[in-house]
Protein backbone atom coordinates (compact mmCIF):
# COMPACT_ATOMS: atom_id res chain seq x y z
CA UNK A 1 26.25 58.67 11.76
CA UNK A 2 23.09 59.26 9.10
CA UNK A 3 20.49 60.74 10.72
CA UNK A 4 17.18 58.23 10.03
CA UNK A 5 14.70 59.72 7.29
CA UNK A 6 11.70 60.29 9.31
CA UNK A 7 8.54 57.91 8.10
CA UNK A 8 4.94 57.85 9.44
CA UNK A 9 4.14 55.01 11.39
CA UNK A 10 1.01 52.58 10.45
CA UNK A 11 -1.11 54.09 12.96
CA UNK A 12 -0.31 57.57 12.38
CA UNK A 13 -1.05 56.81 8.92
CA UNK A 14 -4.93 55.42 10.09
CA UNK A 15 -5.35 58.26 12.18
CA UNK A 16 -5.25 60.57 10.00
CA UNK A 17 -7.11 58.85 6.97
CA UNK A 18 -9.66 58.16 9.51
CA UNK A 19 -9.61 61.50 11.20
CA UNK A 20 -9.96 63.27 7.44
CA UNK A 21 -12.97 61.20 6.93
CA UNK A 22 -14.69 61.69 9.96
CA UNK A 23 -13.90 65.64 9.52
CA UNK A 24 -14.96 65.46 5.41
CA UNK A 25 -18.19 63.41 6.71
CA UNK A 26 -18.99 66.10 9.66
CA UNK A 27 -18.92 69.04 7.08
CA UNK A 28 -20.91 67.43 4.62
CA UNK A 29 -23.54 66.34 7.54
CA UNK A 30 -23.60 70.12 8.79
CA UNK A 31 -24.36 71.56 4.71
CA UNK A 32 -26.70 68.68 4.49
CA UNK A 33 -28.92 69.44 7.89
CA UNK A 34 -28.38 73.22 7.53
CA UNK A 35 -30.11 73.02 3.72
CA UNK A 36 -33.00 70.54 4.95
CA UNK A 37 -33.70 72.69 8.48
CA UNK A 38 -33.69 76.12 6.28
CA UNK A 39 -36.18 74.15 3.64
CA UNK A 40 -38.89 73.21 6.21
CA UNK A 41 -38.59 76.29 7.75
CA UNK A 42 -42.41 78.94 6.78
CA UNK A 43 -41.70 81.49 4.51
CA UNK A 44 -42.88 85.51 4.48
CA UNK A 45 -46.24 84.27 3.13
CA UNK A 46 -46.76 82.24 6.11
CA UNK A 47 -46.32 84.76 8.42
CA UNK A 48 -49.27 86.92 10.36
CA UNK A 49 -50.36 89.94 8.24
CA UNK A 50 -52.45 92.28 10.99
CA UNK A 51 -55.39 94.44 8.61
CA UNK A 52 -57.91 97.16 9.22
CA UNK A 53 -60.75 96.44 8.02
CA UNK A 54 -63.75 99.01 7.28
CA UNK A 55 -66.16 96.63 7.56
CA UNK A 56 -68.17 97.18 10.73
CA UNK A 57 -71.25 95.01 12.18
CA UNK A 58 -74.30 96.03 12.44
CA UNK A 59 -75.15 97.94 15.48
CA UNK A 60 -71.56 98.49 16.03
CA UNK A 61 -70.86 101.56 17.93
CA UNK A 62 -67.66 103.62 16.96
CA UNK A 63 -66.53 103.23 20.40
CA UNK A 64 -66.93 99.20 19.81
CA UNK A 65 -65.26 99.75 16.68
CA UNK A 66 -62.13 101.74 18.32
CA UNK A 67 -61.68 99.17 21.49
CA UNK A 68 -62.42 95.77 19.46
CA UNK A 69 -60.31 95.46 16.02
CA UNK A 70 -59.33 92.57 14.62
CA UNK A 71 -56.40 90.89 12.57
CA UNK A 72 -56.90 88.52 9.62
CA UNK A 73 -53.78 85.95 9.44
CA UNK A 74 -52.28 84.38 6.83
CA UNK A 75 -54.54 81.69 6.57
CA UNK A 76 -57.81 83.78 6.30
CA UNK A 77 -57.94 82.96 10.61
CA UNK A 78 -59.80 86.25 11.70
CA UNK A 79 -58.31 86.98 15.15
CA UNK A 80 -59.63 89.38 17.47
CA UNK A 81 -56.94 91.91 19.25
CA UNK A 82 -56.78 90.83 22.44
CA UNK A 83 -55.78 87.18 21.08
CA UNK A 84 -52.90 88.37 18.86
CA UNK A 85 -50.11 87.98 21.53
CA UNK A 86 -51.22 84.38 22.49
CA UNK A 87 -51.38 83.58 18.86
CA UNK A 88 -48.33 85.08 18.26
CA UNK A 89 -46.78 82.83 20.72
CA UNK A 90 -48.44 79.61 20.13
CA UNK A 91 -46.89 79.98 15.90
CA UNK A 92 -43.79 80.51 17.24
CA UNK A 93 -44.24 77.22 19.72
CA UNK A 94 -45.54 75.46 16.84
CA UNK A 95 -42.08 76.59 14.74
CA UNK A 96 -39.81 75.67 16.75
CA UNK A 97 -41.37 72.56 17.80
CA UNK A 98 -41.44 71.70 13.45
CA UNK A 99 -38.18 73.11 13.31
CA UNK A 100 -36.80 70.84 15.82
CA UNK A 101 -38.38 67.85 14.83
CA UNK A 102 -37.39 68.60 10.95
CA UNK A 103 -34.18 69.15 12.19
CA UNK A 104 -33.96 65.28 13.98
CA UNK A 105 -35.99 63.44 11.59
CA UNK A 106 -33.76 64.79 8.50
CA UNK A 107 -30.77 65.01 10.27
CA UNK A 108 -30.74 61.78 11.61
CA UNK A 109 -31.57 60.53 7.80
CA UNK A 110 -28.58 62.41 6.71
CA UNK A 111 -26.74 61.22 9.14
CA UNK A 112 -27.06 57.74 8.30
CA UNK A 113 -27.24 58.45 4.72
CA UNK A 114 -23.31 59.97 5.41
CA UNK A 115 -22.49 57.39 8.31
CA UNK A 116 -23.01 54.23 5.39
CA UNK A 117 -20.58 56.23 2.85
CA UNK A 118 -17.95 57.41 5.39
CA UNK A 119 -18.14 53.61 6.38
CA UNK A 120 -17.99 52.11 3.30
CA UNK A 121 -14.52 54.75 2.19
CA UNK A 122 -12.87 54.10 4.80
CA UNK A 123 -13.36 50.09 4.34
CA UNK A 124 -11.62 50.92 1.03
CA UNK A 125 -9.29 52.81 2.33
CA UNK A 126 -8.28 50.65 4.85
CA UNK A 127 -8.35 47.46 2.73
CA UNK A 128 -5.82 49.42 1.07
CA UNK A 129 -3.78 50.07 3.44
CA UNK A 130 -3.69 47.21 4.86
CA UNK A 131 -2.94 44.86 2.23
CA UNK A 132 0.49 44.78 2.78
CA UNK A 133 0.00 42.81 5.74
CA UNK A 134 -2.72 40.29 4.39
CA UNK A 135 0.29 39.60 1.59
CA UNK A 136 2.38 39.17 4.99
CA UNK A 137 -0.09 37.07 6.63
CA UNK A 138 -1.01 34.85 3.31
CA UNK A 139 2.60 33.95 2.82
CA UNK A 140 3.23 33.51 5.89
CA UNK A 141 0.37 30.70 6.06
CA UNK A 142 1.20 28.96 3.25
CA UNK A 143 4.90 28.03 4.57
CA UNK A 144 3.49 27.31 8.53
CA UNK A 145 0.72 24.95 6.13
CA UNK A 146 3.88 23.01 3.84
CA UNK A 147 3.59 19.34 4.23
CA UNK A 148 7.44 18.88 4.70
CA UNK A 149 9.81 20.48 7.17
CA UNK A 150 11.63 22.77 4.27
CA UNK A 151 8.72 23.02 1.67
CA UNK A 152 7.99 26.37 0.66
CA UNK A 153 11.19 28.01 2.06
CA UNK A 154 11.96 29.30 -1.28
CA UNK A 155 8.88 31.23 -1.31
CA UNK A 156 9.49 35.43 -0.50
CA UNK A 157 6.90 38.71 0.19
CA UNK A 158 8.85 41.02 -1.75
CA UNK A 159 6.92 43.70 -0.94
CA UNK A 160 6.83 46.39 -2.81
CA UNK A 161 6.13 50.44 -2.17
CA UNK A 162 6.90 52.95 -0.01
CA UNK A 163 9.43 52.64 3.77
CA UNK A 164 7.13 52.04 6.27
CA UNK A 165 6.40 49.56 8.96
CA UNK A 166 4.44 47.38 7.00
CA UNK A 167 7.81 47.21 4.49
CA UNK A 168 9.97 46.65 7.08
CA UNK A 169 7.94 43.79 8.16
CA UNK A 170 7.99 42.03 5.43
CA UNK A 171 11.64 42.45 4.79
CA UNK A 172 12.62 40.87 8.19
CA UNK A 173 10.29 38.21 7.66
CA UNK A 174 11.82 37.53 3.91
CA UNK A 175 15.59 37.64 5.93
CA UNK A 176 14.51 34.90 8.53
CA UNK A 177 12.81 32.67 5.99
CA UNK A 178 15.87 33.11 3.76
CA UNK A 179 18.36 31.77 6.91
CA UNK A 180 15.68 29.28 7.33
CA UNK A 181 16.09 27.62 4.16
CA UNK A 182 19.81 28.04 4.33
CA UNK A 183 19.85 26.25 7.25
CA UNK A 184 17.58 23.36 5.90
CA UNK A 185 19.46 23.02 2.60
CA UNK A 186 22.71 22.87 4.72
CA UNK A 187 21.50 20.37 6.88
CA UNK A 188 20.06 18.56 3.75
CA UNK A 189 23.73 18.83 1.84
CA UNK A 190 25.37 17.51 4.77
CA UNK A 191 23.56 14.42 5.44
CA UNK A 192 23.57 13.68 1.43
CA UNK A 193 27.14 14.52 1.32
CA UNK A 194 28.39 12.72 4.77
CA UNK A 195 26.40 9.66 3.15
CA UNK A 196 28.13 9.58 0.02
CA UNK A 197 31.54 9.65 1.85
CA UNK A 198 30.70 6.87 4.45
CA UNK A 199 29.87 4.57 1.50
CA UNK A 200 33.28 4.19 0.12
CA UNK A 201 35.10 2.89 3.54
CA UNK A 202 31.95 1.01 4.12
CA UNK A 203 32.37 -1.13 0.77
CA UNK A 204 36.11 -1.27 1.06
CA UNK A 205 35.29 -2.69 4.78
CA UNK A 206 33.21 -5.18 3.29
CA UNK A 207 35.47 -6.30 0.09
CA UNK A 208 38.60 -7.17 2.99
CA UNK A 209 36.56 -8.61 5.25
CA UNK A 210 34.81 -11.14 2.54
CA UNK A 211 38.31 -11.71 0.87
CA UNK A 212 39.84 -12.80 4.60
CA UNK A 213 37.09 -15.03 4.97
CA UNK A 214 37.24 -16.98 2.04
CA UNK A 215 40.78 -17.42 2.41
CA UNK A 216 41.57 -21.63 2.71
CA UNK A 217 44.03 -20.56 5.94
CA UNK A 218 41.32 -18.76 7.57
CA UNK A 219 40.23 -20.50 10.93
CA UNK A 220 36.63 -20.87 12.33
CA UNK A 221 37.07 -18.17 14.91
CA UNK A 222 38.08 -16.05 11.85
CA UNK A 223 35.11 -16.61 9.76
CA UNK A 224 32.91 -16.06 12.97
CA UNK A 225 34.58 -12.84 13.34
CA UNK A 226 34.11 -12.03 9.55
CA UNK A 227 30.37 -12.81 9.65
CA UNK A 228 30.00 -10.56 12.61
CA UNK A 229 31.96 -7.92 11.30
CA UNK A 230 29.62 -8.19 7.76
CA UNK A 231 26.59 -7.92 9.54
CA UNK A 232 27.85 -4.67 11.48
CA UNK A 233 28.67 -3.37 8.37
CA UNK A 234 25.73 -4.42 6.58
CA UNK A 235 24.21 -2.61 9.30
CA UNK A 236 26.06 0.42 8.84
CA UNK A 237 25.01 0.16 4.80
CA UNK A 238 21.26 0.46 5.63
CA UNK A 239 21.85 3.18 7.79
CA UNK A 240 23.21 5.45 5.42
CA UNK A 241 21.26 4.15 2.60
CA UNK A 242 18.22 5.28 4.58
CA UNK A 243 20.18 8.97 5.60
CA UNK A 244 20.49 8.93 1.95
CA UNK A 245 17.03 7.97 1.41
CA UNK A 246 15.29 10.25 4.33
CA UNK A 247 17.45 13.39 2.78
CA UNK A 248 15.83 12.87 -1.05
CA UNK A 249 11.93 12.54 0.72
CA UNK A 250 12.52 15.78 2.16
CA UNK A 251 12.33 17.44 -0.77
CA UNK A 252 9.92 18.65 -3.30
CA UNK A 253 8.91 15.80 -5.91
CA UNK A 254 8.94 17.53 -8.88
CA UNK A 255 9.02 15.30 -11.18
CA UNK A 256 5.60 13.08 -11.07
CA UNK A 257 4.19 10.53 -12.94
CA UNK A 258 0.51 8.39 -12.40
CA UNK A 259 0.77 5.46 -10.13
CA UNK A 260 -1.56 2.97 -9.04
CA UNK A 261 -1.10 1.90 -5.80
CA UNK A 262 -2.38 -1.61 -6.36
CA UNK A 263 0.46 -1.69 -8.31
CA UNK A 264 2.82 -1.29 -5.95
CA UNK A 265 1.63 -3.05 -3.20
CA UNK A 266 1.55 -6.43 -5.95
CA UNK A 267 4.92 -5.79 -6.13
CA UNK A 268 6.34 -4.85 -2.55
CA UNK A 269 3.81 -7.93 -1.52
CA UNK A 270 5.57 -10.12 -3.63
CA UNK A 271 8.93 -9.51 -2.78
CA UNK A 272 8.58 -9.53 0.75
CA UNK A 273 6.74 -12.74 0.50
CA UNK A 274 9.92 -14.71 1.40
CA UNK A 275 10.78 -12.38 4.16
CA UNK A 276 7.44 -13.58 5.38
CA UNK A 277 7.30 -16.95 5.27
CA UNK A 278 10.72 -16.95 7.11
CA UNK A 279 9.03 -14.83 10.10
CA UNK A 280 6.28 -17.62 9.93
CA UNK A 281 4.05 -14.62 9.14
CA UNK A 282 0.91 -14.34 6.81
CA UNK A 283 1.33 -11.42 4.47
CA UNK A 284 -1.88 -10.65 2.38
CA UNK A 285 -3.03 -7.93 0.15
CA UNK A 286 -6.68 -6.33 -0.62
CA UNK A 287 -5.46 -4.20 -3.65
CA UNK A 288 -7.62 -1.76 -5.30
CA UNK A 289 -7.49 0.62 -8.15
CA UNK A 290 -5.99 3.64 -6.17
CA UNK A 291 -4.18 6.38 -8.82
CA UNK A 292 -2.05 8.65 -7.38
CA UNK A 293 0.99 10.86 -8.98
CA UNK A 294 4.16 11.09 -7.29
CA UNK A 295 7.49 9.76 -7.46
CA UNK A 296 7.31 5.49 -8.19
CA UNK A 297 10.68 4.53 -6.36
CA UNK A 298 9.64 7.12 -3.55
CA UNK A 299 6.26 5.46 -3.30
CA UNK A 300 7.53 1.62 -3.61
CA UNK A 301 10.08 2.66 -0.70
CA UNK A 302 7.30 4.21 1.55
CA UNK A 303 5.46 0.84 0.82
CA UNK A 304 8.23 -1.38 1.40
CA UNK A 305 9.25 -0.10 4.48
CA UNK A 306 5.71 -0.30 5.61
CA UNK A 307 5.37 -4.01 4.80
CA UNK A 308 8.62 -4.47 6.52
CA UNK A 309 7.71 -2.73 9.68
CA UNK A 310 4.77 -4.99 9.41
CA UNK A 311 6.62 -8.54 9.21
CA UNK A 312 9.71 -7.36 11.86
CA UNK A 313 7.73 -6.08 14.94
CA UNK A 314 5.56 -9.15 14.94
CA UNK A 315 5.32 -12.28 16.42
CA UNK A 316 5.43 -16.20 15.69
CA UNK A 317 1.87 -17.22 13.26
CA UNK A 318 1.11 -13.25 13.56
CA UNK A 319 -0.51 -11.82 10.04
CA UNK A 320 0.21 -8.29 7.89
CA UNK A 321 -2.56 -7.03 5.32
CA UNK A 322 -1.67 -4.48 2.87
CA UNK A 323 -4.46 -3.04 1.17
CA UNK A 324 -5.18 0.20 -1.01
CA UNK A 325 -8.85 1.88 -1.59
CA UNK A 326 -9.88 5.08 -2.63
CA UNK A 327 -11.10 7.18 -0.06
CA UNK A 328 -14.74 8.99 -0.03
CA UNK A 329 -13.58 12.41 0.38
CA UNK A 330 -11.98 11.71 -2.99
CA UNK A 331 -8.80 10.67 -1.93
CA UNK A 332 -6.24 7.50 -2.28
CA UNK A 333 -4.89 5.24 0.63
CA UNK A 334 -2.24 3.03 1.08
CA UNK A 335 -3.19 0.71 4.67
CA UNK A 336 -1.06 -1.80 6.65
CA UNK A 337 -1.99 -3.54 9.60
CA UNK A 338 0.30 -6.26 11.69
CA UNK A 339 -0.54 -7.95 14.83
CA UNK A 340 2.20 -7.96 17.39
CA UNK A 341 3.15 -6.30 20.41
CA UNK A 342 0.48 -4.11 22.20
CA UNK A 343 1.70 -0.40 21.69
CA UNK A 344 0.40 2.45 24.28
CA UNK A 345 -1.37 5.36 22.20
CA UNK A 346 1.46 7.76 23.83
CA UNK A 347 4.36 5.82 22.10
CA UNK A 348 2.65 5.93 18.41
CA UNK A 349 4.23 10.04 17.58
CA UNK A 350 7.48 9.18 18.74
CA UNK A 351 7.44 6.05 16.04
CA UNK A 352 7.96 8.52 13.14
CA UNK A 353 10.87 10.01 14.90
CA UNK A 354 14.17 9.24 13.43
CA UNK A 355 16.60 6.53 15.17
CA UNK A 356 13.08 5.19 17.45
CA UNK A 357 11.87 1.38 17.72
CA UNK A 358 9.27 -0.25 20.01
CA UNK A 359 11.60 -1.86 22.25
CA UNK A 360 14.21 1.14 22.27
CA UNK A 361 17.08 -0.84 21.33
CA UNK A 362 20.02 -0.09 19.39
CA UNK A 363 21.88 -2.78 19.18
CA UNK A 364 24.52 -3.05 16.12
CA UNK A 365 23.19 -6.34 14.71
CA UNK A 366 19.21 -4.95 14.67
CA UNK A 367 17.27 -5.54 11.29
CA UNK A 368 16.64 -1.81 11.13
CA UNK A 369 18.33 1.65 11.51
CA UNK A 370 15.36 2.85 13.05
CA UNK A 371 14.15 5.31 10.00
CA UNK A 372 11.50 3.09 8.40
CA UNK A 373 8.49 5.33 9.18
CA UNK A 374 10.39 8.84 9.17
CA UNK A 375 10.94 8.19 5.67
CA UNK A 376 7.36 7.60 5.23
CA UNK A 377 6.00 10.73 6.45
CA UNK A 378 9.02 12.37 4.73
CA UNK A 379 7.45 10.44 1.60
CA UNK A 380 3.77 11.23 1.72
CA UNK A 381 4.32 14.58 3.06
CA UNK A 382 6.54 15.45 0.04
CA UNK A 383 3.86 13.94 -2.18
CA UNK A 384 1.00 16.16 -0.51
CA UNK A 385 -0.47 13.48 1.67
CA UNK A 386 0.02 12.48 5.65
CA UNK A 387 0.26 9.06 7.45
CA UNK A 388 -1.32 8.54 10.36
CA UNK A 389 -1.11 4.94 12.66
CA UNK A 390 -3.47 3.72 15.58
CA UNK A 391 -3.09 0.55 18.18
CA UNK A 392 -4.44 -2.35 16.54
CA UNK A 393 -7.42 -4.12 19.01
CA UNK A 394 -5.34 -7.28 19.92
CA UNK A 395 -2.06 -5.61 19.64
CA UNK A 396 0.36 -4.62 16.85
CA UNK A 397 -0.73 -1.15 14.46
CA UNK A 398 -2.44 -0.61 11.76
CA UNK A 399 -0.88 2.37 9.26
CA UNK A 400 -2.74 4.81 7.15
CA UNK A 401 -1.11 7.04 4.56
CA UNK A 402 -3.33 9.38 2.70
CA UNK A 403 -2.39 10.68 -0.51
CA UNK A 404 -4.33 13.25 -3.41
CA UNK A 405 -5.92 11.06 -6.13
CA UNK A 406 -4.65 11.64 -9.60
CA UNK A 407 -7.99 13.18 -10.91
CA UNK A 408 -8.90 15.03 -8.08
């Protein structure tokens, strides 16, 4: 068994850059005070020079002149004997007193003067250090932030430098995000591939059960049967064509191009006109100049599965408006609103889920498979937009998605 290299930890690390600092910034504070306290401090000249002097008054005695001499101080201050001593003693008062306040007044300037730069290193110092982690933290962000569940994945810290906890971090955080996007692309492969395989048996279904039905000996209860069975399967079809579908959205567009939205909701308007007029419902349109860039058939699809959403999960002489705008903030929007069924606000999220519908049902002959508005959010989300959808006053929803304009 290797014995493990021994490494400094992160905080022993800080503790003792920080602890060198403060020790570097105490000796330079000491030199600092000690040079300004032994500058204000009086000199030799300053200091009390005690004379004789020959100079006598008049009618001075010689007795007077023996029991009363006098000093002469350094300022020219003629002091008499007897006062020396308490002059003596108020100079040194007086010194320490300037000594003392020298020593607080320019030691608390250099003290600040150091604090500031001992401060200011050590914000360097630790910006350093600890940059690491904002590389940890940034990438980190920007893959919680991805519009789409796998977006980003691919991206790594790669941290490079020296073994320490900071390192080893990042490398465990590089490992999970790695199984992460194993995982997803997995998940992604499997869907795509079960898809592909589920289409062959699914057309082969459908070629025998339209070539027993047109048969001349095939009896009424057969071609019941047959129509049944081509509606399951039709069913089926869908289904994986919108596994198929929901797989691709997941994914990065890469490949973009400009697209006006008005342009696509002319068209999906126009083909689901029929569709419409069969469900004795009004379809309309308010389309205006809205340029995005994106993927077209990705777009058309999230469109199309809108406006059918729209003309399904209404009701008898109910209405669906389709409209596109640009938005203030700078932004494009794609809108569709339906009257229909009153929907609770706490229903709406679990709309976008796949396999949900309003009424819960999952019967093998329903319209849908149930994945009309999770490929939607797949679709903006992979285009770097969201969709959001409210209860319509008077029942049925209204649909926003927001996506980035082309010249933002």
């Amino acid at each position: 068994m290797s014995r493990r290299r021994f490494r400094p930890t992160l905080r022993t690390r800080l503790t003792l850059v920080y602890g060198g600092l403060f020790l570097l910034a105490g000796i330079v504070l000491l030199g600092v005070t000690f040079l300004l306290v032994q500058q204000q401090l009086p000199g030799t000249g300053n200091m009390v020079q005690i004379k004789m002097t020959g100079q006598v008054a008049p009618g001075t005695t010689p007795d007077d002149l023996l029991n009363q001499p006098y000093v002469i101080s350094g300022t020219g201050q003629r002091i008499g004997a007897a006062q020396v001593p308490q002059y003596l003693e108020e100079q040194q008062q007086k010194l320490r007193s300037d000594a003392l306040t020298s020593l607080v007044t320019q030691g608390g300037i250099a003290l600040g003067i150091v604090g500031v730069a001992a401060i200011a290193l050590g914000w360097l110092i630790a910006g350093r250090v600890l940059a690491p982690l904002h590389q940890v933290t940034d990438t980190a962000r920007r893959i919680a932030n991805a519009r789409g569940a796998d977006l980003s994945l691919h991206e790594r810290i790669a941290l490079r430098g020296g073994d320490d906890d900071v390192k080893e971090l990042a490398d465990t955080f590089d490992t999970m995000v790695e199984r992460l996007d194993r995982s997803f692309e997995g998940q992604r492969r499997f869907v795509a591939n079960a898809s592909h395989e589920l289409r062959t048996p699914l057309t082969l279904n459908r070629a025998l059960v339209e070539v027993a039905m047109n048969r001349k000996t095939a009896s009424a209860d057969v071609k019941q049967l047959g129509e049944t069975l081509l509606e399951i399967n039709s069913r089926h079809e869908r289904l994986i064509n919108g596994l198929l579908l929901l797989a691709r959205s997941e994914n990065e567009v890469l490949e973009r191009a400009e697209i006006d939205l008005a342009d696509v909701v002319s068209h999906v308007v126009a083909q689901a006109t029929e569709e419409a007029r069969a469900a004795d419902v009004t379809l309309t349109e308010d389309a205006a100049e809205a340029v995005t860039v994106g993927d077209p058939i990705l777009l058309e699809r999230l469109a199309q599965n809108l406006v059918e959403n729209a003309i399904r999960h209404n009701h008898t002489g109910g209405f669906a408006r389709v409209a596109s705008r640009v938005r203030p903030d700078g932004g494009v929007e794609l809108e569709v609103a339906n009257s229909g069924l009153t929907i609770p606000p706490y229903d709406i999220p679990g709309l976008f889920e796949p396999f949900r519908r309003l009424d819960d049902e999952r019967l093998v002959t329903s319209k849908g498979a149930g994945l009309g508005l999770s490929i939607v959010r797949s679709v903006a989300r992979a285009h770097g937009g969201e969709v959001v959808a409210r209860p319509r006053s008077g029942g049925g929803l209204v649909v926003t998605v927001t996506l980035p304009a082309a010249y933002a």
